[in-house]
C-alpha atoms as a PDB file:
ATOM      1  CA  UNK A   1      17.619  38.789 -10.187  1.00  0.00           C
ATOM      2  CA  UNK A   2      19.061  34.973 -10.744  1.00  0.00           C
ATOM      3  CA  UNK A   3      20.020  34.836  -7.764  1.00  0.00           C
ATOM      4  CA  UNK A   4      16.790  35.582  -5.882  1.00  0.00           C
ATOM      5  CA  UNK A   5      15.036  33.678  -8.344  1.00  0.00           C
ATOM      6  CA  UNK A   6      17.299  30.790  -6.940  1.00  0.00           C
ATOM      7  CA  UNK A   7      16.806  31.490  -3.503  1.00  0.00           C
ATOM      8  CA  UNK A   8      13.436  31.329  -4.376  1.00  0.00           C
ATOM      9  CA  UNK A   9      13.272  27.873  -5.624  1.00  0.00           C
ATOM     10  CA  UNK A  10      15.391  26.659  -2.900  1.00  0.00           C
ATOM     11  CA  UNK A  11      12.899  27.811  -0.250  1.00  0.00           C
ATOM     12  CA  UNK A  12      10.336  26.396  -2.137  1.00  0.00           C
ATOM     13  CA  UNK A  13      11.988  23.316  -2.126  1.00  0.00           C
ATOM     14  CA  UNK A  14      12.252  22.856   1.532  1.00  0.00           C
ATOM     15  CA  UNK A  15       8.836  24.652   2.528  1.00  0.00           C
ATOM     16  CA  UNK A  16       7.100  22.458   0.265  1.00  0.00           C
ATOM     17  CA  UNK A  17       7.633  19.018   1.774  1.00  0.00           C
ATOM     18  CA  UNK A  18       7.313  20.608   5.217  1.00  0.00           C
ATOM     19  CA  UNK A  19       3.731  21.861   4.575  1.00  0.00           C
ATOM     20  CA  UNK A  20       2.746  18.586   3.083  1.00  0.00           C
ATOM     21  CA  UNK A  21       4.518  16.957   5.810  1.00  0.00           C
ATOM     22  CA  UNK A  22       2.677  19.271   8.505  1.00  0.00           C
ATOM     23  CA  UNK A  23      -1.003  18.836   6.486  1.00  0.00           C
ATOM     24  CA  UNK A  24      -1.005  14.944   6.962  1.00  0.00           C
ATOM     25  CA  UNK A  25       0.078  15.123  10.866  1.00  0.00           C
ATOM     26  CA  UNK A  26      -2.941  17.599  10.597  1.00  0.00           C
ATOM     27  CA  UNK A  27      -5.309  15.549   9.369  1.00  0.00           C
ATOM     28  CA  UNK A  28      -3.558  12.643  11.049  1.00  0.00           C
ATOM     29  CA  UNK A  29      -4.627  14.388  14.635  1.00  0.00           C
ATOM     30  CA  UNK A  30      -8.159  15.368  13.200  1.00  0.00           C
ATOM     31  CA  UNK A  31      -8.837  11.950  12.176  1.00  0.00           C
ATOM     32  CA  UNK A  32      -8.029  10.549  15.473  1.00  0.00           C
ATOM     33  CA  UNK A  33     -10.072  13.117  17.849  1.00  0.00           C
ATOM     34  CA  UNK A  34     -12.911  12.789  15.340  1.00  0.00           C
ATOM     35  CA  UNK A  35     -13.002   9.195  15.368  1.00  0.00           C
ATOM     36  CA  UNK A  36     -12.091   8.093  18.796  1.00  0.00           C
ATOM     37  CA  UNK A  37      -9.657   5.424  17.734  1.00  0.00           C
ATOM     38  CA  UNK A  38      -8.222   2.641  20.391  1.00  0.00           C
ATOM     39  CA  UNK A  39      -4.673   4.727  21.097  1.00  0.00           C
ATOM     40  CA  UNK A  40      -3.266   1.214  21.024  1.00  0.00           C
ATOM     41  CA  UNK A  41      -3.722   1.366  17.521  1.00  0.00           C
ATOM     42  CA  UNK A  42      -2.904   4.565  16.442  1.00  0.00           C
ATOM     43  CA  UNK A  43      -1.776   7.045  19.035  1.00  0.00           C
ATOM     44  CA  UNK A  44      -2.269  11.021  18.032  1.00  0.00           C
ATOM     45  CA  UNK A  45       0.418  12.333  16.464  1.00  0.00           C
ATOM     46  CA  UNK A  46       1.034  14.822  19.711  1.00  0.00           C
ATOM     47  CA  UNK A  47       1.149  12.063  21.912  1.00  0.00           C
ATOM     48  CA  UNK A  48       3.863  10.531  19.802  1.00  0.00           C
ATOM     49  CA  UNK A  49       6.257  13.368  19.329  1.00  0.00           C
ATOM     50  CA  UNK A  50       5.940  13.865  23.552  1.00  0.00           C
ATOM     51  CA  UNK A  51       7.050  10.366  23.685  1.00  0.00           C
ATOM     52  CA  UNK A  52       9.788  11.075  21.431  1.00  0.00           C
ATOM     53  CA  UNK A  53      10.981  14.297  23.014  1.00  0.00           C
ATOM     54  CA  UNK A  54      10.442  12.973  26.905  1.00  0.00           C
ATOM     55  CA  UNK A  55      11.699   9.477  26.327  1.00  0.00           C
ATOM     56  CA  UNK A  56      14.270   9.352  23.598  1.00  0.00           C
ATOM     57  CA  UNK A  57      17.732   9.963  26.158  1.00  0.00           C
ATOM     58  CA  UNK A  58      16.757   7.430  28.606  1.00  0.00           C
ATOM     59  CA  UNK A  59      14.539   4.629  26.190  1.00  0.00           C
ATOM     60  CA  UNK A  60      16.326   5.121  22.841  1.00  0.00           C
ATOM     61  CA  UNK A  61      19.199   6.930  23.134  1.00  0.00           C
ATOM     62  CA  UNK A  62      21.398   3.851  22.888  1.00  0.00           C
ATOM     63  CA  UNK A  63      19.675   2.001  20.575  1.00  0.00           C
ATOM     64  CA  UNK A  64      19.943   4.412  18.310  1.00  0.00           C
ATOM     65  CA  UNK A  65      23.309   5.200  18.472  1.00  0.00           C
ATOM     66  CA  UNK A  66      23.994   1.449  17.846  1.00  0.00           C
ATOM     67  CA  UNK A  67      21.305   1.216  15.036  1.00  0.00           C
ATOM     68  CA  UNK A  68      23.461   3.993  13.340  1.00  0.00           C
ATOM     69  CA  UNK A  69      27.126   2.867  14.126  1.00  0.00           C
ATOM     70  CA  UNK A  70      25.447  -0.932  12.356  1.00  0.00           C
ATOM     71  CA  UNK A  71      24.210   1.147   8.996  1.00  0.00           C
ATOM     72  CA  UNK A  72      27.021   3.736   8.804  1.00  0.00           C
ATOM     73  CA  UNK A  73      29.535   0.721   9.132  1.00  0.00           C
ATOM     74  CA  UNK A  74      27.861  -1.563   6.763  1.00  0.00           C
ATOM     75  CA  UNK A  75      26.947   1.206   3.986  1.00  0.00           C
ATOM     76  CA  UNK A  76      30.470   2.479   4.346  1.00  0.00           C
ATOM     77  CA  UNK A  77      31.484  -0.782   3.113  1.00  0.00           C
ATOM     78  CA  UNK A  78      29.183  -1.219   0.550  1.00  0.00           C
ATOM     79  CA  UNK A  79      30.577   2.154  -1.155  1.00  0.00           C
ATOM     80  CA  UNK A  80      34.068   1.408  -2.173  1.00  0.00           C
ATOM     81  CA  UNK A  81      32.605  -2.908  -2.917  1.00  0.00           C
ATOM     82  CA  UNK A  82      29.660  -1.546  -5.062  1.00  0.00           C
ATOM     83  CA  UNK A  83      31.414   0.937  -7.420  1.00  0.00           C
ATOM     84  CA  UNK A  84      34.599  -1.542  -7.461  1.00  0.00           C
ATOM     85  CA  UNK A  85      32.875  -3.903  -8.531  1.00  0.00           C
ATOM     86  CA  UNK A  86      30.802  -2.324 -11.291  1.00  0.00           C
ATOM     87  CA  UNK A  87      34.227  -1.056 -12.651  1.00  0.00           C
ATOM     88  CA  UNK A  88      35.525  -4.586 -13.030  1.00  0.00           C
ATOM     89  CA  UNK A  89      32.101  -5.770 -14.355  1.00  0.00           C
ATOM     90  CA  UNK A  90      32.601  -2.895 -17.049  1.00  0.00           C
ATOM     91  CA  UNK A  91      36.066  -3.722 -17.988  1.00  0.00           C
ATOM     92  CA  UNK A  92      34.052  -7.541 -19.842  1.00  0.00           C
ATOM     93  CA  UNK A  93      30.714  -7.794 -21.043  1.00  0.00           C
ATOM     94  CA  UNK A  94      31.015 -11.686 -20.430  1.00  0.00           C
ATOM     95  CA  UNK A  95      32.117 -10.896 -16.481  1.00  0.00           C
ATOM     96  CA  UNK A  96      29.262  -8.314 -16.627  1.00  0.00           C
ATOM     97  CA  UNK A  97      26.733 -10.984 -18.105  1.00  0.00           C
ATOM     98  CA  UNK A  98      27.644 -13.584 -15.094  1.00  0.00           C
ATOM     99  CA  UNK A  99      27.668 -10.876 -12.341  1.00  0.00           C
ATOM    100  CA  UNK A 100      24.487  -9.280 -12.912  1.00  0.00           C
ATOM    101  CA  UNK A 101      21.904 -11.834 -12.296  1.00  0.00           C
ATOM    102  CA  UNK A 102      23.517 -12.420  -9.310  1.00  0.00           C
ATOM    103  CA  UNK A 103      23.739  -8.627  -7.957  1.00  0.00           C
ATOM    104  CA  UNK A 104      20.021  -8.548  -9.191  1.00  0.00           C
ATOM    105  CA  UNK A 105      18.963 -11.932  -6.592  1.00  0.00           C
ATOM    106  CA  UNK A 106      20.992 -10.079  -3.954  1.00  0.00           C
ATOM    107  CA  UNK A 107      18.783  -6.973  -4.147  1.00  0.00           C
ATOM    108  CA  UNK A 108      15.766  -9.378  -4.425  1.00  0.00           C
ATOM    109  CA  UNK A 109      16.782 -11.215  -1.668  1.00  0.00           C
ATOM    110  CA  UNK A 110      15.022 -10.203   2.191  1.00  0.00           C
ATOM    111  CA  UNK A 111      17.494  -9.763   4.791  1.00  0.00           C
ATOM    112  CA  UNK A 112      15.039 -11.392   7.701  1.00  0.00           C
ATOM    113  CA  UNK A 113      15.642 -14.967   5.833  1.00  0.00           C
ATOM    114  CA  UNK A 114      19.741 -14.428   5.353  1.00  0.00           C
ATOM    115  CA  UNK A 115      20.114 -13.359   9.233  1.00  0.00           C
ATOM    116  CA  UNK A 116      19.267 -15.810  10.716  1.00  0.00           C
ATOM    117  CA  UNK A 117      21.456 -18.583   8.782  1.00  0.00           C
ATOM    118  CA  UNK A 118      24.614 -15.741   9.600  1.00  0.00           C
ATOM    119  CA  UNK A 119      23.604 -15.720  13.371  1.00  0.00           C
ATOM    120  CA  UNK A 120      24.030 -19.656  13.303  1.00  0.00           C
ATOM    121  CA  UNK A 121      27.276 -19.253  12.082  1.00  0.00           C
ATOM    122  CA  UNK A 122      28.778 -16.461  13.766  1.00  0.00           C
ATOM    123  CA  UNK A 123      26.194 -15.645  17.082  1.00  0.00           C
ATOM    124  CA  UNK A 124      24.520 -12.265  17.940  1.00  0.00           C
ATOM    125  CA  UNK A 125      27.133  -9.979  17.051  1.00  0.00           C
ATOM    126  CA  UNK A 126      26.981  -6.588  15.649  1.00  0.00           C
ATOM    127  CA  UNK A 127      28.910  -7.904  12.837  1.00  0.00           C
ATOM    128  CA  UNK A 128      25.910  -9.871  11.347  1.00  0.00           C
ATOM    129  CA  UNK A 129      24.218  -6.822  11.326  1.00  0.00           C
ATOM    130  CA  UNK A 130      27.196  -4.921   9.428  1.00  0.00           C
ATOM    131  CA  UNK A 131      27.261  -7.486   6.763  1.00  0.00           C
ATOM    132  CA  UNK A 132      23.275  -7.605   6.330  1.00  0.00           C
ATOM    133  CA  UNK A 133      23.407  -4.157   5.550  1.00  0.00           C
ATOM    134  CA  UNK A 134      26.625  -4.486   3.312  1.00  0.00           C
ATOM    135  CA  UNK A 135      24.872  -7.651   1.149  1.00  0.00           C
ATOM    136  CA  UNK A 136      21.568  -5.080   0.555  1.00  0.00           C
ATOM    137  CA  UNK A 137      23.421  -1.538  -0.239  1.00  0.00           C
ATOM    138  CA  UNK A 138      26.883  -2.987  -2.220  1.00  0.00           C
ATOM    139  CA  UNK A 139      24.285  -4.780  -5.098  1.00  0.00           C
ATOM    140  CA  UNK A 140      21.906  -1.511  -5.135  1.00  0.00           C
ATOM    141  CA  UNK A 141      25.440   0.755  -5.526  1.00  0.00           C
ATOM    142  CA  UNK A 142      27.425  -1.739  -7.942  1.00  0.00           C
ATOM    143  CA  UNK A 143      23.785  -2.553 -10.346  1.00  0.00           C
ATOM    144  CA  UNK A 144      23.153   1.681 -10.761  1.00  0.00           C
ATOM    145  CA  UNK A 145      27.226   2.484 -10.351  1.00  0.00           C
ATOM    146  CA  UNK A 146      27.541  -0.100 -13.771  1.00  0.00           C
ATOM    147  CA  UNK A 147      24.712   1.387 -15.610  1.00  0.00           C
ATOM    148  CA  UNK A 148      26.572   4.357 -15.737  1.00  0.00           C
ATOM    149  CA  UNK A 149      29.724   3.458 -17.079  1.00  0.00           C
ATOM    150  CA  UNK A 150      28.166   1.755 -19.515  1.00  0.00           C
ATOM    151  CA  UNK A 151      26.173   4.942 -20.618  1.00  0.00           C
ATOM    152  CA  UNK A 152      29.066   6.897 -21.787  1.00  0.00           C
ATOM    153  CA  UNK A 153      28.608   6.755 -25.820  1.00  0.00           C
ATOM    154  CA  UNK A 154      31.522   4.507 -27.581  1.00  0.00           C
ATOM    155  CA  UNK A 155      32.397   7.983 -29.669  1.00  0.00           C
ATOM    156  CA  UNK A 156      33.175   9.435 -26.970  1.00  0.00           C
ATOM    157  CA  UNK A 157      35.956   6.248 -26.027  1.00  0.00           C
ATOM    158  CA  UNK A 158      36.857   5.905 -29.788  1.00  0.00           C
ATOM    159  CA  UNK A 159      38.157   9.632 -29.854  1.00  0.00           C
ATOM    160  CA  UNK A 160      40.239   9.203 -26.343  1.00  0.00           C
ATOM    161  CA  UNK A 161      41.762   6.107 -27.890  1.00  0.00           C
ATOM    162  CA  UNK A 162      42.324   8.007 -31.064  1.00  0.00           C
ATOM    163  CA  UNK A 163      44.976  10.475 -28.952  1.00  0.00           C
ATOM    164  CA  UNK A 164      46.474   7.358 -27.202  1.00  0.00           C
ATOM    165  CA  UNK A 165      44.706   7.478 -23.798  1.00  0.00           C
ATOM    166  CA  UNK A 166      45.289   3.789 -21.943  1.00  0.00           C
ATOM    167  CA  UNK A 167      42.405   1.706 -20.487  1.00  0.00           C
ATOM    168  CA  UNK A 168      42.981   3.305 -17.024  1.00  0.00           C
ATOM    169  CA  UNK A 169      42.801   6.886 -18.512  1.00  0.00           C
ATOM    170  CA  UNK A 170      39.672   6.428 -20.353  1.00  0.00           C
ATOM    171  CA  UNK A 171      37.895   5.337 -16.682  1.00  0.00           C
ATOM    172  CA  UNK A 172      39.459   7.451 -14.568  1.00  0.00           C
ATOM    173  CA  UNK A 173      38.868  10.820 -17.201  1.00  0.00           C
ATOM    174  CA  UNK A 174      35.425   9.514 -18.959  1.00  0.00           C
ATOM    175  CA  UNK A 175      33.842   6.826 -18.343  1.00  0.00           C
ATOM    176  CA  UNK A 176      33.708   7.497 -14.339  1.00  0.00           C
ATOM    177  CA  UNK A 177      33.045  11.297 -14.239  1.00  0.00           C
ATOM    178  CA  UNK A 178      30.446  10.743 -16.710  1.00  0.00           C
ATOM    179  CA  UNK A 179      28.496   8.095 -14.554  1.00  0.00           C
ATOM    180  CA  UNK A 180      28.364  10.451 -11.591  1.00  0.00           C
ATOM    181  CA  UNK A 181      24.564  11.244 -11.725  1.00  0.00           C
ATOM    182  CA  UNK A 182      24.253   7.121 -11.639  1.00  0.00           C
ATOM    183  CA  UNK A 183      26.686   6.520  -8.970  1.00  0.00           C
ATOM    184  CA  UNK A 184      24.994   8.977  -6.559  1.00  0.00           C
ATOM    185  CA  UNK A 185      21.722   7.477  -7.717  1.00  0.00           C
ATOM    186  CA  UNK A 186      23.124   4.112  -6.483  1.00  0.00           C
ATOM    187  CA  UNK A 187      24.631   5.748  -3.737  1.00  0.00           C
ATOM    188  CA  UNK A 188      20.966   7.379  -2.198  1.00  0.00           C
ATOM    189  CA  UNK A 189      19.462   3.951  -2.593  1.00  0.00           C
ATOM    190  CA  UNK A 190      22.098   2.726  -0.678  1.00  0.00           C
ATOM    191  CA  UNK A 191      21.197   5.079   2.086  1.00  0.00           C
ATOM    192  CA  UNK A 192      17.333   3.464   2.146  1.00  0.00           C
ATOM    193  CA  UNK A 193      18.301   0.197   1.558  1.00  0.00           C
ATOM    194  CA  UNK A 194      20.921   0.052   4.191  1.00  0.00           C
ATOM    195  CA  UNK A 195      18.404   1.563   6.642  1.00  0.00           C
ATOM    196  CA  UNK A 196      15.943  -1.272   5.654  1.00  0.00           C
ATOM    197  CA  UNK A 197      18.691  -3.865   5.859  1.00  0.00           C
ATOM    198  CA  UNK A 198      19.099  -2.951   9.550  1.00  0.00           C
ATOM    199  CA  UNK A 199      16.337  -2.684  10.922  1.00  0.00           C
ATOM    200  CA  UNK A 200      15.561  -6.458   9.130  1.00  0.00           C
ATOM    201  CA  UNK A 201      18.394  -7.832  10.733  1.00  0.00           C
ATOM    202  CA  UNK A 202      17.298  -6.176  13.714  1.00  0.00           C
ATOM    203  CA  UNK A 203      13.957  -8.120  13.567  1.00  0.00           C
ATOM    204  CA  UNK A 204      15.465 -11.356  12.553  1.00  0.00           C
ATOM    205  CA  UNK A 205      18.384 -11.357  15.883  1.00  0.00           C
ATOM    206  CA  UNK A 206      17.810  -8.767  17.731  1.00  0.00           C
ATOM    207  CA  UNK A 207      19.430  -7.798  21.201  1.00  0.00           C
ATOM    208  CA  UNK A 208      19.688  -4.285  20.564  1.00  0.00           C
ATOM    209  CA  UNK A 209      18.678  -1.690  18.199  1.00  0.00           C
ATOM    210  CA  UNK A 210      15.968   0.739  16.710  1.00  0.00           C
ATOM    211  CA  UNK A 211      14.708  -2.242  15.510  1.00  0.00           C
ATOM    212  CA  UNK A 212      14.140  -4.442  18.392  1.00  0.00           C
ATOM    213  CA  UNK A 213      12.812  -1.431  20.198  1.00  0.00           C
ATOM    214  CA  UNK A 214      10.108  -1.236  17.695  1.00  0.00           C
ATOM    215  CA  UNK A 215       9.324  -5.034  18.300  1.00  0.00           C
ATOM    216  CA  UNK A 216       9.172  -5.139  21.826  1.00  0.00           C
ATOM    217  CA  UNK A 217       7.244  -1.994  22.643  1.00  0.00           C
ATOM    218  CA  UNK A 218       4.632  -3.506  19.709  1.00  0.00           C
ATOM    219  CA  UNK A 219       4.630  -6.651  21.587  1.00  0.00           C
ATOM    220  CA  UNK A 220       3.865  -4.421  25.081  1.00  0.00           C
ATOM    221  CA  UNK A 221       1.050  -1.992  22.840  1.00  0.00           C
ATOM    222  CA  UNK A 222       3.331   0.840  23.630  1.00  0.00           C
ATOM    223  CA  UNK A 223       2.593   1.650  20.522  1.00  0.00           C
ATOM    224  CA  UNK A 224       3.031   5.236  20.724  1.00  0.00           C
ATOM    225  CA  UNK A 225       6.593   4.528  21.737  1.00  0.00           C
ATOM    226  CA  UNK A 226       6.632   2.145  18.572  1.00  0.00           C
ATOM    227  CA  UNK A 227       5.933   4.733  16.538  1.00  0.00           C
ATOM    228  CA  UNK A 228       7.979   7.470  18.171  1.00  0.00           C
ATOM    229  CA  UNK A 229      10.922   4.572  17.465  1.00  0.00           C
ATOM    230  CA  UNK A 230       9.700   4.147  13.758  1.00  0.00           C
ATOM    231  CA  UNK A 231      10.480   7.818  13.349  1.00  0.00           C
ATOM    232  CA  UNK A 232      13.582   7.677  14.496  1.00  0.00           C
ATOM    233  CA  UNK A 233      14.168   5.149  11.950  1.00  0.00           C
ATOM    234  CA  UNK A 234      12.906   7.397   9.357  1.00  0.00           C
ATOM    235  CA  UNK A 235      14.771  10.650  10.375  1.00  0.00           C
ATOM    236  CA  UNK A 236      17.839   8.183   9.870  1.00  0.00           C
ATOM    237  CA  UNK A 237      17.417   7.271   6.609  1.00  0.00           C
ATOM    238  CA  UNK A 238      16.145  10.533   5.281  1.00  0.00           C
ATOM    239  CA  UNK A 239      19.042  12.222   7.201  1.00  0.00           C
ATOM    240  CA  UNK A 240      21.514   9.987   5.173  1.00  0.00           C
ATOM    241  CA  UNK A 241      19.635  10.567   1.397  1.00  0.00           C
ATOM    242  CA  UNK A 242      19.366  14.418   2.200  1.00  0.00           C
ATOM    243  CA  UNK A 243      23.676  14.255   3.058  1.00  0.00           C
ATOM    244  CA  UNK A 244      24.502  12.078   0.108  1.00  0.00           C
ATOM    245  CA  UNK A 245      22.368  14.508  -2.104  1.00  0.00           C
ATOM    246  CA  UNK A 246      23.911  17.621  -1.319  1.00  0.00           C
ATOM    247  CA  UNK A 247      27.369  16.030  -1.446  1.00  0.00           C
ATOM    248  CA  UNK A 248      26.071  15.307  -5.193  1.00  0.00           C
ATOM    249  CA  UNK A 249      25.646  19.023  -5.865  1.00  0.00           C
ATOM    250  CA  UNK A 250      28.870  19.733  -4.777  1.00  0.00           C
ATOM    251  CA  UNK A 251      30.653  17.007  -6.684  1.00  0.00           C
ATOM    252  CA  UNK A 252      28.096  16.822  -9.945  1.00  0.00           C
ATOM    253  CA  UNK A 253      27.674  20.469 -10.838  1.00  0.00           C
ATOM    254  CA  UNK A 254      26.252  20.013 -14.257  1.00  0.00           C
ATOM    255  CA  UNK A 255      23.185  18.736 -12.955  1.00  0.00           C
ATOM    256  CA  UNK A 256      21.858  21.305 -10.926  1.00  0.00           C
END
């Protein structure tokens, strides 16, 4: 009976953002028959997906596949830098006092006004992209990675020290596996942000990419191709969340 009641849930769970999903592309098409809209400005929602479908191996295909090698790369990166660096940060509150502001104006700061000063330096290559994306995901990953290990109640590392346990023990067997949930909260940010990061840096020196696509078919009005690219984009990024989050509820059972 637990079992189907589970099954249950987890249907729910994916037919429920599907039928909202499908209800706004509904209303999406209605609105645009109904009120005879320039398709420059918003193509219907049919006309986009046939775009996508007919055009995406010959238009984007190869864009894409660079657009994800640049975020993959970069996030990749960002993993092992973030949490590393929130577990030095939690080893000294005065190391954790200087870092933080700083991780905090990284987040704040836009990519589209750091490219730019990177291309100077080191040209349109693929690895300004990369380390765009790393300089947006690491601070998101380190700032939710260190709010976790600080979390863990001082009890808790009072009675470990009690038996003996060493500084590395007390991470590595509490303080870490009991920051999960906010280290895979970090981590799913990271996803977004690193998808945001590239298509920024995209914008900002652009030779290839989802995200010059999406500039250069605006700049044409193929703007059903814009959107059909924007998508694409999308699918990316929510691709990457949904694979981190099950990953989670392999690795974090307790909070299922």
């Amino acid at each position: 009976m637990k079992r189907q009641k589970k099954k249950t849930i987890k249907l729910a769970n994916v037919l429920a953002p599907l039928i909202f999903l499908a209800a706004i592309i509904g209303l999406l098409e209605i609105y645009v028959a109904v009120s005879g809209i320039d398709a420059r400005i918003l193509p219907a929602p049919h006309v986009i997906f046939g775009k996508l479908f007919n055009r995406f191996g010959r238009d984007l295909s190869r864009d894409f596949f660079y657009t994800l090698k640049v975020i993959l790369t970069g996030y990749c990166i960002a993993i092992p830098g973030g949490i590393g660096l929130a577990a030095i940060c939690s080893q000294s509150k005065l190391l954790s006092k200087a870092i933080t502001p700083v991780i905090i104006l990284m987040i704040c700061i836009p990519m589209l006004t750091v490219v730019p000063i990177l291309v100077l330096r080191m040209g349109l290559v693929i690895q300004v992209r990369i380390i765009a994306v790393v300089l947006q995901a690491l601070p998101v990953i380190c700032l939710n990675t260190l709010s976790g290990f600080r979390k863990v109640e001082s009890s808790k590392i009072e009675l470990f020290r009690s038996v003996g346990a060493s500084r590395w023990q007390i991470f590595t067997k509490l303080i870490f596996p009991n920051a999960m949930p906010q280290v895979f909260t970090g981590l799913k940010l990271g996803c977004i942000f690193s998808t945001i990061a590239a298509m920024g840096a995209d914008l900002a020196a652009g030779n290839s990419g989802l995200g010059t696509k999406i500039s250069a078919y605006s700049g044409s009005l193929m703007t059903d191709m814009a959107y059909a690219t924007i998508i694409v984009v999308a699918l990316i990024g929510i691709i990457l969340f949904m694979v981190v989050a099950e990953i989670e509820k392999k690795i974090v059972v307790w909070i299922k």
